[in-house]
C-alpha atoms as a PDB file:
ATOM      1  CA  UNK A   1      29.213   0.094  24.509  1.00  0.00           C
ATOM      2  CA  UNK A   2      30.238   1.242  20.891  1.00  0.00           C
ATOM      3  CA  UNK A   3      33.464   3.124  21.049  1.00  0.00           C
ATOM      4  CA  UNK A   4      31.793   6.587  20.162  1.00  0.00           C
ATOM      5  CA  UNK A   5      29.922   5.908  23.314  1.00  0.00           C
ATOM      6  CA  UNK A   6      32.771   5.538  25.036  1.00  0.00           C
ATOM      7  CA  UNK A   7      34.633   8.538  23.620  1.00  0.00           C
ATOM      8  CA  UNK A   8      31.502  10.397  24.410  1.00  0.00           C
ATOM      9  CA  UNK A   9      31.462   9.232  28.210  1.00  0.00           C
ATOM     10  CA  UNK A  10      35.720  10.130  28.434  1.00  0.00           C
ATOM     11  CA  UNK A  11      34.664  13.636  26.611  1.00  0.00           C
ATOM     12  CA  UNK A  12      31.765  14.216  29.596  1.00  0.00           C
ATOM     13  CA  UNK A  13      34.077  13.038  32.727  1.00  0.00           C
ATOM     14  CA  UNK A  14      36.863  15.525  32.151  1.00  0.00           C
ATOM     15  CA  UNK A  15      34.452  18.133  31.655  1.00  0.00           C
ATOM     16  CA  UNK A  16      32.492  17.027  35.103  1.00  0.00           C
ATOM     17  CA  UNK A  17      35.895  16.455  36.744  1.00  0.00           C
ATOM     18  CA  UNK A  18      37.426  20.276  34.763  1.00  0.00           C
ATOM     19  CA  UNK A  19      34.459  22.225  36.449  1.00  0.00           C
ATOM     20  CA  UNK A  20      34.547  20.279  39.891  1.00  0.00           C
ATOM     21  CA  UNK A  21      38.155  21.101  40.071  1.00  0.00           C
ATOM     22  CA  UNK A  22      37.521  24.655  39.547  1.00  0.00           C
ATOM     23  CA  UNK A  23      34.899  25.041  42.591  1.00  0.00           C
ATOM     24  CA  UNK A  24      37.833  26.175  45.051  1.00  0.00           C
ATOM     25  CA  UNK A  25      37.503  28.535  47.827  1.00  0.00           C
ATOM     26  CA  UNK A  26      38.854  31.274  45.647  1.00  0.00           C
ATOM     27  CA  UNK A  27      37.045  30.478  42.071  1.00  0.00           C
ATOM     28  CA  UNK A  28      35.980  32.640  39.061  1.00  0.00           C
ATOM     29  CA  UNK A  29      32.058  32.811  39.183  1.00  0.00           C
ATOM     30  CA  UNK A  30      31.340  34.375  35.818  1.00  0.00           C
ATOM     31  CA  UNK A  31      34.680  31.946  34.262  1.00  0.00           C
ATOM     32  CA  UNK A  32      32.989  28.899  35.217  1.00  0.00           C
ATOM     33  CA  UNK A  33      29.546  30.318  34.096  1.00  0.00           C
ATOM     34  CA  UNK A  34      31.482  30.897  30.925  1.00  0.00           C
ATOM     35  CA  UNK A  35      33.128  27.823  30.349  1.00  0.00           C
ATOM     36  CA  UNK A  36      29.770  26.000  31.289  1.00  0.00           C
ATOM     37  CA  UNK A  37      27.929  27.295  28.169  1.00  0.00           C
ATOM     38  CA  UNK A  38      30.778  26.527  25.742  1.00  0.00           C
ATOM     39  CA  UNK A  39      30.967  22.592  27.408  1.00  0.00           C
ATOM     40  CA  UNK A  40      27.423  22.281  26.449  1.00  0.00           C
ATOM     41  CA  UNK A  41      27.725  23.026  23.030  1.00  0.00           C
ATOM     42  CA  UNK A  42      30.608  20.963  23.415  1.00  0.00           C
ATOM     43  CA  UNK A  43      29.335  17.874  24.576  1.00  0.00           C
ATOM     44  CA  UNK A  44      25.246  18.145  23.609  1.00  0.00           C
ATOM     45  CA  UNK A  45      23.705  18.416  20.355  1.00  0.00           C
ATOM     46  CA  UNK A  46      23.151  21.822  20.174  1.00  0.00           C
ATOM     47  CA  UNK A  47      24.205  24.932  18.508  1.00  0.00           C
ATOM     48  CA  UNK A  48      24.340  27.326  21.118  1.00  0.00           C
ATOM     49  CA  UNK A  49      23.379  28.172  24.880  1.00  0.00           C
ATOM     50  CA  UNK A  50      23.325  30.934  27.440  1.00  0.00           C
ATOM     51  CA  UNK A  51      22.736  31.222  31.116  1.00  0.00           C
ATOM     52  CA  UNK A  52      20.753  33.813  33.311  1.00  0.00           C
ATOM     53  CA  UNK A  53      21.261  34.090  37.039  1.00  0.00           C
ATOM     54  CA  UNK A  54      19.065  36.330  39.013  1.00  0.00           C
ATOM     55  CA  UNK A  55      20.122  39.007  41.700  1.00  0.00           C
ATOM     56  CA  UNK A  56      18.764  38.944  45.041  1.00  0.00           C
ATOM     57  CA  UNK A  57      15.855  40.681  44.189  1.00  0.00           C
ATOM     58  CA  UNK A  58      14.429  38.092  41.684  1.00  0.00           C
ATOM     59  CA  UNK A  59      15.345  39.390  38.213  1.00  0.00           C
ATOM     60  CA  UNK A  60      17.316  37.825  35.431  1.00  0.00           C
ATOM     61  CA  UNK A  61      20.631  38.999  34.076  1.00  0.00           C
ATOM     62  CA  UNK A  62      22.167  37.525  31.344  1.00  0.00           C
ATOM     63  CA  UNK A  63      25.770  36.029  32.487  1.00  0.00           C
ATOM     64  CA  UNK A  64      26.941  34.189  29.313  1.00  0.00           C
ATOM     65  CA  UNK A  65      26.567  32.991  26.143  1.00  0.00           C
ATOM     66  CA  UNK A  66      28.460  30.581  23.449  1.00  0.00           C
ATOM     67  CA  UNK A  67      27.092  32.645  20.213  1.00  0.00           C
ATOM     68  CA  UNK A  68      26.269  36.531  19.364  1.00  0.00           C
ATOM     69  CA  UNK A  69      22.701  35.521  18.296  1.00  0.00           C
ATOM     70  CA  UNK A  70      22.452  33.295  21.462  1.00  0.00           C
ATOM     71  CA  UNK A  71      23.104  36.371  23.332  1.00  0.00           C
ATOM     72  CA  UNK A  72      20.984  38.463  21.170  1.00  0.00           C
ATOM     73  CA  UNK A  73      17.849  36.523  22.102  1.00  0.00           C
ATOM     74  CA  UNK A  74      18.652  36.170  25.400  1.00  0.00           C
ATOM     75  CA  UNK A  75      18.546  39.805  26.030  1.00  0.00           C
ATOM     76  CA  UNK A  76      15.144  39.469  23.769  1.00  0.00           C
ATOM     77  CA  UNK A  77      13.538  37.089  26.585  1.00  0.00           C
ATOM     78  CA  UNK A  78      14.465  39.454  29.344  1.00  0.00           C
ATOM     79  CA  UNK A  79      13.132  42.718  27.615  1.00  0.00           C
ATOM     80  CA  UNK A  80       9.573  41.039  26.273  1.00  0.00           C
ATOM     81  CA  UNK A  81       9.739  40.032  29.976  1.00  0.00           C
ATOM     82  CA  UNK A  82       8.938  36.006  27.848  1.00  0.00           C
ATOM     83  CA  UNK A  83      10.358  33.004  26.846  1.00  0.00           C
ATOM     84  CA  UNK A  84      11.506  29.272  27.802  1.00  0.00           C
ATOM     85  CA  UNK A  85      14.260  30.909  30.117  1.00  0.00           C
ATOM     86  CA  UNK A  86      11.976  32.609  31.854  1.00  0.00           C
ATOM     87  CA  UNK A  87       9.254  30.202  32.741  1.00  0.00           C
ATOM     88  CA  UNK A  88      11.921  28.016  33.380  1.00  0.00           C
ATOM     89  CA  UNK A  89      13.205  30.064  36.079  1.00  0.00           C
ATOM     90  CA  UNK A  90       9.920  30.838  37.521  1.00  0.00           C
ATOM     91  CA  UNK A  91       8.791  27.077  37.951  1.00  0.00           C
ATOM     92  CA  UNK A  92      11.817  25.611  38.331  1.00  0.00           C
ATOM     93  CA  UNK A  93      10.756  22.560  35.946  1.00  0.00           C
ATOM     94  CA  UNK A  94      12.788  21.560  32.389  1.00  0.00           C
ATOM     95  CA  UNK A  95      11.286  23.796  29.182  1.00  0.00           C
ATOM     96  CA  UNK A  96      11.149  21.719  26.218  1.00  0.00           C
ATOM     97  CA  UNK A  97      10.342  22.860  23.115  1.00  0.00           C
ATOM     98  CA  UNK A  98      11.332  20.798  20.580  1.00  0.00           C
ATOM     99  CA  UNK A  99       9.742  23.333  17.541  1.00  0.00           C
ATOM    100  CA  UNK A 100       9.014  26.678  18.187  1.00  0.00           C
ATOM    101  CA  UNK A 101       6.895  26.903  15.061  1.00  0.00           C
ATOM    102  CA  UNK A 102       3.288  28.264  16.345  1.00  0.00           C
ATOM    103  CA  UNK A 103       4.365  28.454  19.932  1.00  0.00           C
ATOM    104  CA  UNK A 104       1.447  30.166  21.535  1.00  0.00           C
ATOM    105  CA  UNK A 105       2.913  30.533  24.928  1.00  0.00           C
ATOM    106  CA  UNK A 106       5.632  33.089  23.841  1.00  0.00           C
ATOM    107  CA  UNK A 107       4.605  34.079  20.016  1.00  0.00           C
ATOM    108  CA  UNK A 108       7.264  37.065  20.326  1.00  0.00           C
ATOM    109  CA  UNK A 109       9.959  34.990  21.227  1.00  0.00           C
ATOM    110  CA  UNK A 110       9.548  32.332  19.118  1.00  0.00           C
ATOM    111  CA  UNK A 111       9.345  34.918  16.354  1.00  0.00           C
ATOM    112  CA  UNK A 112      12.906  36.501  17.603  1.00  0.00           C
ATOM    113  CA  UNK A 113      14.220  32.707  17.797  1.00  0.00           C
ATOM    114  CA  UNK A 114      13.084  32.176  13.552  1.00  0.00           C
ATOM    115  CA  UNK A 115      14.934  35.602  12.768  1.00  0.00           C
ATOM    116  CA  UNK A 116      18.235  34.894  14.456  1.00  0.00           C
ATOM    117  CA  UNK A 117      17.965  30.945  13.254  1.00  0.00           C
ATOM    118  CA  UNK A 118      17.077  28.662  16.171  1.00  0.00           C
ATOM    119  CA  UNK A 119      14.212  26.477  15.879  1.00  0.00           C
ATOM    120  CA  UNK A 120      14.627  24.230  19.407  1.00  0.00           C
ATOM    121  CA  UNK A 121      15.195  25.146  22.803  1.00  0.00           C
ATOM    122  CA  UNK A 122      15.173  23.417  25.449  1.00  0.00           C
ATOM    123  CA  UNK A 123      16.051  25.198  29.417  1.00  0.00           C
ATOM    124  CA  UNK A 124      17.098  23.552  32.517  1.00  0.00           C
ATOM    125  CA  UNK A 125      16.864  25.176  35.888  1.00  0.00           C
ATOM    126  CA  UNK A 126      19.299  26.267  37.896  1.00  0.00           C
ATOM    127  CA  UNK A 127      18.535  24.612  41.152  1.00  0.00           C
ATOM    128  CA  UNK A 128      19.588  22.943  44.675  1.00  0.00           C
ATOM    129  CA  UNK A 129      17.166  21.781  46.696  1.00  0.00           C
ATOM    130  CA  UNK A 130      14.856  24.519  47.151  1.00  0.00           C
ATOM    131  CA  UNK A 131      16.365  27.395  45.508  1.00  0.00           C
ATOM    132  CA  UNK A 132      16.644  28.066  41.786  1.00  0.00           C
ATOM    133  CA  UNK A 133      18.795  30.853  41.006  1.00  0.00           C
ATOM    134  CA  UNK A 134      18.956  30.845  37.468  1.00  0.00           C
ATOM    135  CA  UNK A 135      18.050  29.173  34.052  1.00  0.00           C
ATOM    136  CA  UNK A 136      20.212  27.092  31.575  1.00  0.00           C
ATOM    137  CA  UNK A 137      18.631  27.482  27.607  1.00  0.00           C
ATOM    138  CA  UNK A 138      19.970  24.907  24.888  1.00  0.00           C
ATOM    139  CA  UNK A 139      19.364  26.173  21.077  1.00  0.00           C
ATOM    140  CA  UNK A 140      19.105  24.446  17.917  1.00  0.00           C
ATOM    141  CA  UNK A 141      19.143  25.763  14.392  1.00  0.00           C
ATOM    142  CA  UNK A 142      17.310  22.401  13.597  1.00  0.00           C
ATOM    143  CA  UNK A 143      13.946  21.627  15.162  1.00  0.00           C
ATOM    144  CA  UNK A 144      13.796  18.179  16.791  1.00  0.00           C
ATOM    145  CA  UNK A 145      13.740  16.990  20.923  1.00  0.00           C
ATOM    146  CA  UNK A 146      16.952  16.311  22.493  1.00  0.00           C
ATOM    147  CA  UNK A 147      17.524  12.766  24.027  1.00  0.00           C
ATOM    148  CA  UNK A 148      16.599  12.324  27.206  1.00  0.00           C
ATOM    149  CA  UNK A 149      19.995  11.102  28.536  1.00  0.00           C
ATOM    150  CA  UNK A 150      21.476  14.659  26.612  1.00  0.00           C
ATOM    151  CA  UNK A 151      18.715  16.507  28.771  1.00  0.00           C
ATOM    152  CA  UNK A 152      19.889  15.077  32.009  1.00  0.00           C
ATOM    153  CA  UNK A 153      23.668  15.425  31.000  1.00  0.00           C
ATOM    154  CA  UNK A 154      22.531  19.809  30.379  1.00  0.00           C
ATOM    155  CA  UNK A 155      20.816  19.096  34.073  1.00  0.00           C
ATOM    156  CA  UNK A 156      24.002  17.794  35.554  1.00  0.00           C
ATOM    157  CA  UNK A 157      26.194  20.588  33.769  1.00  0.00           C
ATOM    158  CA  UNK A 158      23.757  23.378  35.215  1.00  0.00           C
ATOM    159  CA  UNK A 159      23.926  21.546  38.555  1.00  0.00           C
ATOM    160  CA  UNK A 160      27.375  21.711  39.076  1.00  0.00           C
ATOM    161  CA  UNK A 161      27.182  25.547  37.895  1.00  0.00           C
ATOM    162  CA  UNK A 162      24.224  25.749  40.646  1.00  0.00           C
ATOM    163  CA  UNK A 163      26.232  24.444  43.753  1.00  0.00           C
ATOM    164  CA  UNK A 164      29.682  26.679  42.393  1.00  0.00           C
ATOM    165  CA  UNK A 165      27.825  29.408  43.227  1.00  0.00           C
ATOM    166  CA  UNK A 166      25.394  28.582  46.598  1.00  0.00           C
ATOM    167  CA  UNK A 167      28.145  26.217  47.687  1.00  0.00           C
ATOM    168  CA  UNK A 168      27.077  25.004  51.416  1.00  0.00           C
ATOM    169  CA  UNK A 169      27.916  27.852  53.002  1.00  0.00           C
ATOM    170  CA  UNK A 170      25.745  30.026  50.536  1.00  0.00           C
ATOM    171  CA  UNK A 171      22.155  27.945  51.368  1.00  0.00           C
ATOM    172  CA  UNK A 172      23.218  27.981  54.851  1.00  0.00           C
ATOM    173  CA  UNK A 173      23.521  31.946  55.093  1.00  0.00           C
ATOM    174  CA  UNK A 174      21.401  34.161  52.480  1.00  0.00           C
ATOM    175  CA  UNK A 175      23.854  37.220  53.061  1.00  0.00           C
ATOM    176  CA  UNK A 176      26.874  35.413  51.491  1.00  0.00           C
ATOM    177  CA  UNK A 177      24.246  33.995  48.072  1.00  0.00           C
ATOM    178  CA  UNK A 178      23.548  38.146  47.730  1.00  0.00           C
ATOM    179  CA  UNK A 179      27.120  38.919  47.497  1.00  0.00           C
ATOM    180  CA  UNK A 180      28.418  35.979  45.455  1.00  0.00           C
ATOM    181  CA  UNK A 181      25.639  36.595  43.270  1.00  0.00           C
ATOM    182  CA  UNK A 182      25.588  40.081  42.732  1.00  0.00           C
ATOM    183  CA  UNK A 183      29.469  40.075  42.454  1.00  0.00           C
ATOM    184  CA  UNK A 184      28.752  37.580  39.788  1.00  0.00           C
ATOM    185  CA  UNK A 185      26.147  40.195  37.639  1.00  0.00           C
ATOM    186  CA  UNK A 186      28.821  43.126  38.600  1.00  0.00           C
ATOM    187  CA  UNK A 187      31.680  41.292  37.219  1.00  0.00           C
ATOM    188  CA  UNK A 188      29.272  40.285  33.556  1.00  0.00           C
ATOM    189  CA  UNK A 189      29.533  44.268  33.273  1.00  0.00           C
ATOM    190  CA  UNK A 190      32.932  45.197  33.412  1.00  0.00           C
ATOM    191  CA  UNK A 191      33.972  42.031  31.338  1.00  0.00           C
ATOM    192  CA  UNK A 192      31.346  43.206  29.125  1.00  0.00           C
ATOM    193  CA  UNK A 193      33.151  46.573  28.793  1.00  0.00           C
ATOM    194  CA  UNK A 194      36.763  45.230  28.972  1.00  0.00           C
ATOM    195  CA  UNK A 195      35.698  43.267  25.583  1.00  0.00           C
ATOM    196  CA  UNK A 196      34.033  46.488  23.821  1.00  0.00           C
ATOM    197  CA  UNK A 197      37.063  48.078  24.422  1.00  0.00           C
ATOM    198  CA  UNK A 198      39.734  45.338  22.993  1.00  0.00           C
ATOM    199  CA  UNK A 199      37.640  44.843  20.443  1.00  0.00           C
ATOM    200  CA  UNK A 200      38.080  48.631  19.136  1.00  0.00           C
ATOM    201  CA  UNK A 201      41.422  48.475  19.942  1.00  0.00           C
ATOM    202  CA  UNK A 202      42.309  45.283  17.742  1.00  0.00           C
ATOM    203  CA  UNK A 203      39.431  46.113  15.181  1.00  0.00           C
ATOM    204  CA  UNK A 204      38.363  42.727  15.884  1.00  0.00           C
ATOM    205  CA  UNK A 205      34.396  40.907  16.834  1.00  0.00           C
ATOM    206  CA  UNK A 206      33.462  40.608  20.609  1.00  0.00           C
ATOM    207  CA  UNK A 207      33.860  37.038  20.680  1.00  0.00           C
ATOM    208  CA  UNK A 208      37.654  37.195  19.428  1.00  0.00           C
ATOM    209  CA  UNK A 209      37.819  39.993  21.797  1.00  0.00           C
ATOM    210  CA  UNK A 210      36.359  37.645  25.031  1.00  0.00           C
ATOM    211  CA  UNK A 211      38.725  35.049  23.898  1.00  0.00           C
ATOM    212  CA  UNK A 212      41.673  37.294  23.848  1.00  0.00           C
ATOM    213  CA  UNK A 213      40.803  38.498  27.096  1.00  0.00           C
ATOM    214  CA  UNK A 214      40.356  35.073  28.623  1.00  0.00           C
ATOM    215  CA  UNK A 215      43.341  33.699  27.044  1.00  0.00           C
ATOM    216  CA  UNK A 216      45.361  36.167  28.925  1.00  0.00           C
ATOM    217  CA  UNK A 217      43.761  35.716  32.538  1.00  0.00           C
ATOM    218  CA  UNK A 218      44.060  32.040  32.010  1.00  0.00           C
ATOM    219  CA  UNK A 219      47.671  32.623  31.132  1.00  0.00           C
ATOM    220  CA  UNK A 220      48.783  34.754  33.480  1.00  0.00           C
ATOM    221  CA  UNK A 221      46.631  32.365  36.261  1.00  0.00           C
ATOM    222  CA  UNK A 222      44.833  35.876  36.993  1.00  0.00           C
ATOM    223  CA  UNK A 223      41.104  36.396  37.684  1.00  0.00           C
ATOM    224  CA  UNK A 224      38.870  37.013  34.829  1.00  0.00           C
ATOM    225  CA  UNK A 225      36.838  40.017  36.270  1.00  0.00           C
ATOM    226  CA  UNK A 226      40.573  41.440  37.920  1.00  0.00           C
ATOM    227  CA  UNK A 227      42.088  41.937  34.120  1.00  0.00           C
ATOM    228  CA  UNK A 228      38.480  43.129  32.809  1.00  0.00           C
ATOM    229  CA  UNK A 229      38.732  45.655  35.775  1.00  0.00           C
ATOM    230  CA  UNK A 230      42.332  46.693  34.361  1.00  0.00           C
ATOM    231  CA  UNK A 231      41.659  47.203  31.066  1.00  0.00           C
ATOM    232  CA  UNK A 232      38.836  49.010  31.313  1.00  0.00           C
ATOM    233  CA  UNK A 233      40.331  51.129  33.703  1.00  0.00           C
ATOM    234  CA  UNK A 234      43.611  51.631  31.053  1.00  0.00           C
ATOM    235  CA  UNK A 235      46.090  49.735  33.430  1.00  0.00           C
ATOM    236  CA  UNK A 236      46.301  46.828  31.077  1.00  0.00           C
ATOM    237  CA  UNK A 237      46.449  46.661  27.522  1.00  0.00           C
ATOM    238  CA  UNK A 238      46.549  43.070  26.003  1.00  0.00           C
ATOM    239  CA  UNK A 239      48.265  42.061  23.097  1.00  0.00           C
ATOM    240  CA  UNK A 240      46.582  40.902  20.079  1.00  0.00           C
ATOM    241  CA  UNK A 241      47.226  37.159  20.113  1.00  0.00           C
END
């Protein structure tokens, strides 16, 4: 094993081991979902990912992203109702696409991908055992397949995301997956808000706005979505960092 092999395999256990450590009884849903999509692009040779989760009814939400044009054409799937994400989702099977250059099975979204600058995707499900709850999409401004030992390292990042959310209890009783899960799409919303509104206030992008808001719940060992929920509401205003 060549040494950046082996830096590579140190740089993928603390990540495995950082989000096993977080799936205690009392865990941030949308932080882990969070800190999932910024490990891939971390660890994998992409340039950007984003995650959907579906509510109890079926539908996908978008939950998080690593990039502004990530997030863009996430939405983009969702509205055209198209897209790797979402066949992903509905078959539960891996999406490759290693050029999205005269894809005929989603022609608008592979037009959306060109404009914002992603030429590869590639989705993983979101799945344990028999329920798939979500979808995992990998973007790259290059086209070109991933490995397949990279694919199965973006399986094993969206299985550990999978089973922080069902958990045993969750598969074993359907009314505790609606309420994790639509806590989870409730909680994207007011972080969503909390960011729009630090961003105005420190004249600054969303992304340096998520960051400052993360930076503080982390600090203060507080819950993501409880901070959100207080500055939003105008009991908490967060210093610029």
């Amino acid at each position: 094993m060549s040494d950046g092999d082996r830096s590579r395999a140190r740089e993928l256990a603390e990540v495995l081991v950082t989000l096993a450590d977080s799936l205690v009884d009392d865990y941030d849903v949308i932080d882990l979902l969070h800190r999932l999509t910024d490990e891939c692009v971390h660890l994998l040779p992409v340039d950007a990912a984003g995650l959907m989760l579906s509510d109890h009814r079926g539908r996908l939400h978008l939950v998080s992203s690593s990039s502004a044009q990530a997030r863009l054409l996430e939405l983009f799937q969702l509205q055209a109702e198209q897209g790797p994400c979402m066949d992903c989702f509905r078959t539960s099977r891996q999406v490759v696409v290693p050029d999205l250059a005269g894809e005929s099975r989603w022609p608008r979204f592979a037009e959306q991908a060109s404009a914002v600058g992603y030429h590869a995707v590639h989705a993983v499900p979101l799945r344990l055992r028999d329920e798939t709850i979500g979808a995992l999409n990998l973007f790259n401004e290059q086209a070109g397949p991933l490995e397949s030992d990279e694919l199965r390292i973006g399986q094993a990042l969206a299985d550990i995301a999978t089973i922080g959310i069902l958990q045993e209890r969750a598969v074993r009783h359907n009314d505790v997956l609606v309420t994790q899960l639509q806590t989870a799409l409730n909680s994207r919303i007011v972080i969503e808000q909390a960011k729009g509104v630090i961003a105005e206030r420190h004249r600054v992008d969303v992304a340096a706005a998520f960051t400052t808001l993360r930076g503080y719940a982390r600090g203060h060992r507080r819950k993501l979505t409880e901070v959100a929920t207080e500055v939003v509401e105008g009991k908490l205003s967060i210093p610029r960092g």
